[in-house]
Structure formats: structure tokens, C-alpha cells
Protein backbone atom coordinates (compact mmCIF):
# COMPACT_ATOMS: atom_id res chain seq x y z
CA UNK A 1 -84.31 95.61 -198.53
CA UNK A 2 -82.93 97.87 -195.88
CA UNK A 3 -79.28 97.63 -194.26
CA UNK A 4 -80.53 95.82 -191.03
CA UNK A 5 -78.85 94.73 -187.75
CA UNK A 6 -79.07 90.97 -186.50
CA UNK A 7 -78.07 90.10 -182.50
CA UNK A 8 -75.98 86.72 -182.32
CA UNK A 9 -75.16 84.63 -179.19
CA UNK A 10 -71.51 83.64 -179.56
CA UNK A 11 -70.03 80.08 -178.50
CA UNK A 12 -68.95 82.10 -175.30
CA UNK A 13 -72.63 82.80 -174.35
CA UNK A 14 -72.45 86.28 -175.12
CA UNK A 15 -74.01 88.78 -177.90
CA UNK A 16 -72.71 90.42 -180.71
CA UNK A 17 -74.41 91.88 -183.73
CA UNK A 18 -73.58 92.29 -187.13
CA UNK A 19 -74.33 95.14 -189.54
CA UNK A 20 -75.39 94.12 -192.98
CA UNK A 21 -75.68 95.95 -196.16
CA UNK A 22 -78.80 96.15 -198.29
CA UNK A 23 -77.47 93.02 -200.33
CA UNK A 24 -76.74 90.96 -197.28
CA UNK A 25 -72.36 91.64 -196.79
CA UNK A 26 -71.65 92.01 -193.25
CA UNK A 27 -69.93 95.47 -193.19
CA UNK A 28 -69.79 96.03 -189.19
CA UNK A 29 -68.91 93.13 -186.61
CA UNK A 30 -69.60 94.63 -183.02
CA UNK A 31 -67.38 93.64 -180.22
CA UNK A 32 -69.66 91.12 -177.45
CA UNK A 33 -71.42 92.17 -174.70
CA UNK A 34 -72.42 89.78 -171.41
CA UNK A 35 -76.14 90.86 -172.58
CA UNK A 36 -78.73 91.02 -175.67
CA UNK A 37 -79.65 94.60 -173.88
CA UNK A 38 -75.74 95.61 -173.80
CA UNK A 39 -75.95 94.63 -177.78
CA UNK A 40 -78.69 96.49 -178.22
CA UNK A 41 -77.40 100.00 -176.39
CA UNK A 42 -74.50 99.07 -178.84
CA UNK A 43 -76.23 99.18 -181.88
CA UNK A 44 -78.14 102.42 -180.49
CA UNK A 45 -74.46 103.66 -180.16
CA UNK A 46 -73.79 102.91 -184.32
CA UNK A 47 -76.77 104.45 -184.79
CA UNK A 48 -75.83 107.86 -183.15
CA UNK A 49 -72.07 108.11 -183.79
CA UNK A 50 -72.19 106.11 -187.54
CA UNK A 51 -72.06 108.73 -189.22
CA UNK A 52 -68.73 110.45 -187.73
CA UNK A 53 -66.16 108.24 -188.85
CA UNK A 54 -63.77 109.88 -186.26
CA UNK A 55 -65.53 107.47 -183.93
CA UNK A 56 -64.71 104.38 -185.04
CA UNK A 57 -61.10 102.50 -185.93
CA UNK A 58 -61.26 101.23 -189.35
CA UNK A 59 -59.72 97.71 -189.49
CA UNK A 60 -59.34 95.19 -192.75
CA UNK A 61 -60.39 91.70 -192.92
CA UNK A 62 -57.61 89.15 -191.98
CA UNK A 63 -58.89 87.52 -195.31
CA UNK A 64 -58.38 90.88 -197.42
């Protein structure tokens, strides 16, 4: 199985999506969007800038 991206509605009726690794861990919460399109351009964004880790702010797990 292939990492894969899955689109959630939060409580707040807004969209998120969640990255998961080829055994199913979450390793990427987005932030939400007011739209399943606005989710969508954000996952095109991971997509693009992923692999330059400049892009991103790294930030642990409140459970780690």
C-alpha cells in the first residue's frame, strides 16, 4: 500500500487532511480550510514543496 492522503470534515464544518504512511501512522496533520477544494490545493501544496523540508515547521506530538 501506498502513503495516501484522506480529506476529513472537522466538528467545526471545515476540512483537513491527514497524511498517512504506507502502514497506516498519520505522519502529516494539515491545518483546516473553509473548503474540501482549499484541502485539496493544500495537499497539491505537500505535494510540490514535501520534499524541501525548509518549507515546513517541524512540530512534536503533545503525546511524545
Amino acid at each position: 500500500m501506498a502513503a495516501s492522503y484522506e480529506i476529513k470534515c472537522a466538528k467545526n464544518k471545515q476540512f483537513y487532511f491527514n497524511l498517512k504512511a504506507t502502514n497506516g501512522e498519520i505522519i502529516l496533520t494539515s491545518e483546516t480550510y473553509e473548503s474540501r477544494n482549499g484541502a485539496n490545493n493544500g495537499i497539491a501544496s505537500v505535494r510540490k514543496n514535501g520534499p524541501n523540508c525548509l518549507m515546513f515547521d517541524m512540530k512534536m506530538d503533545k503525546r511524545s
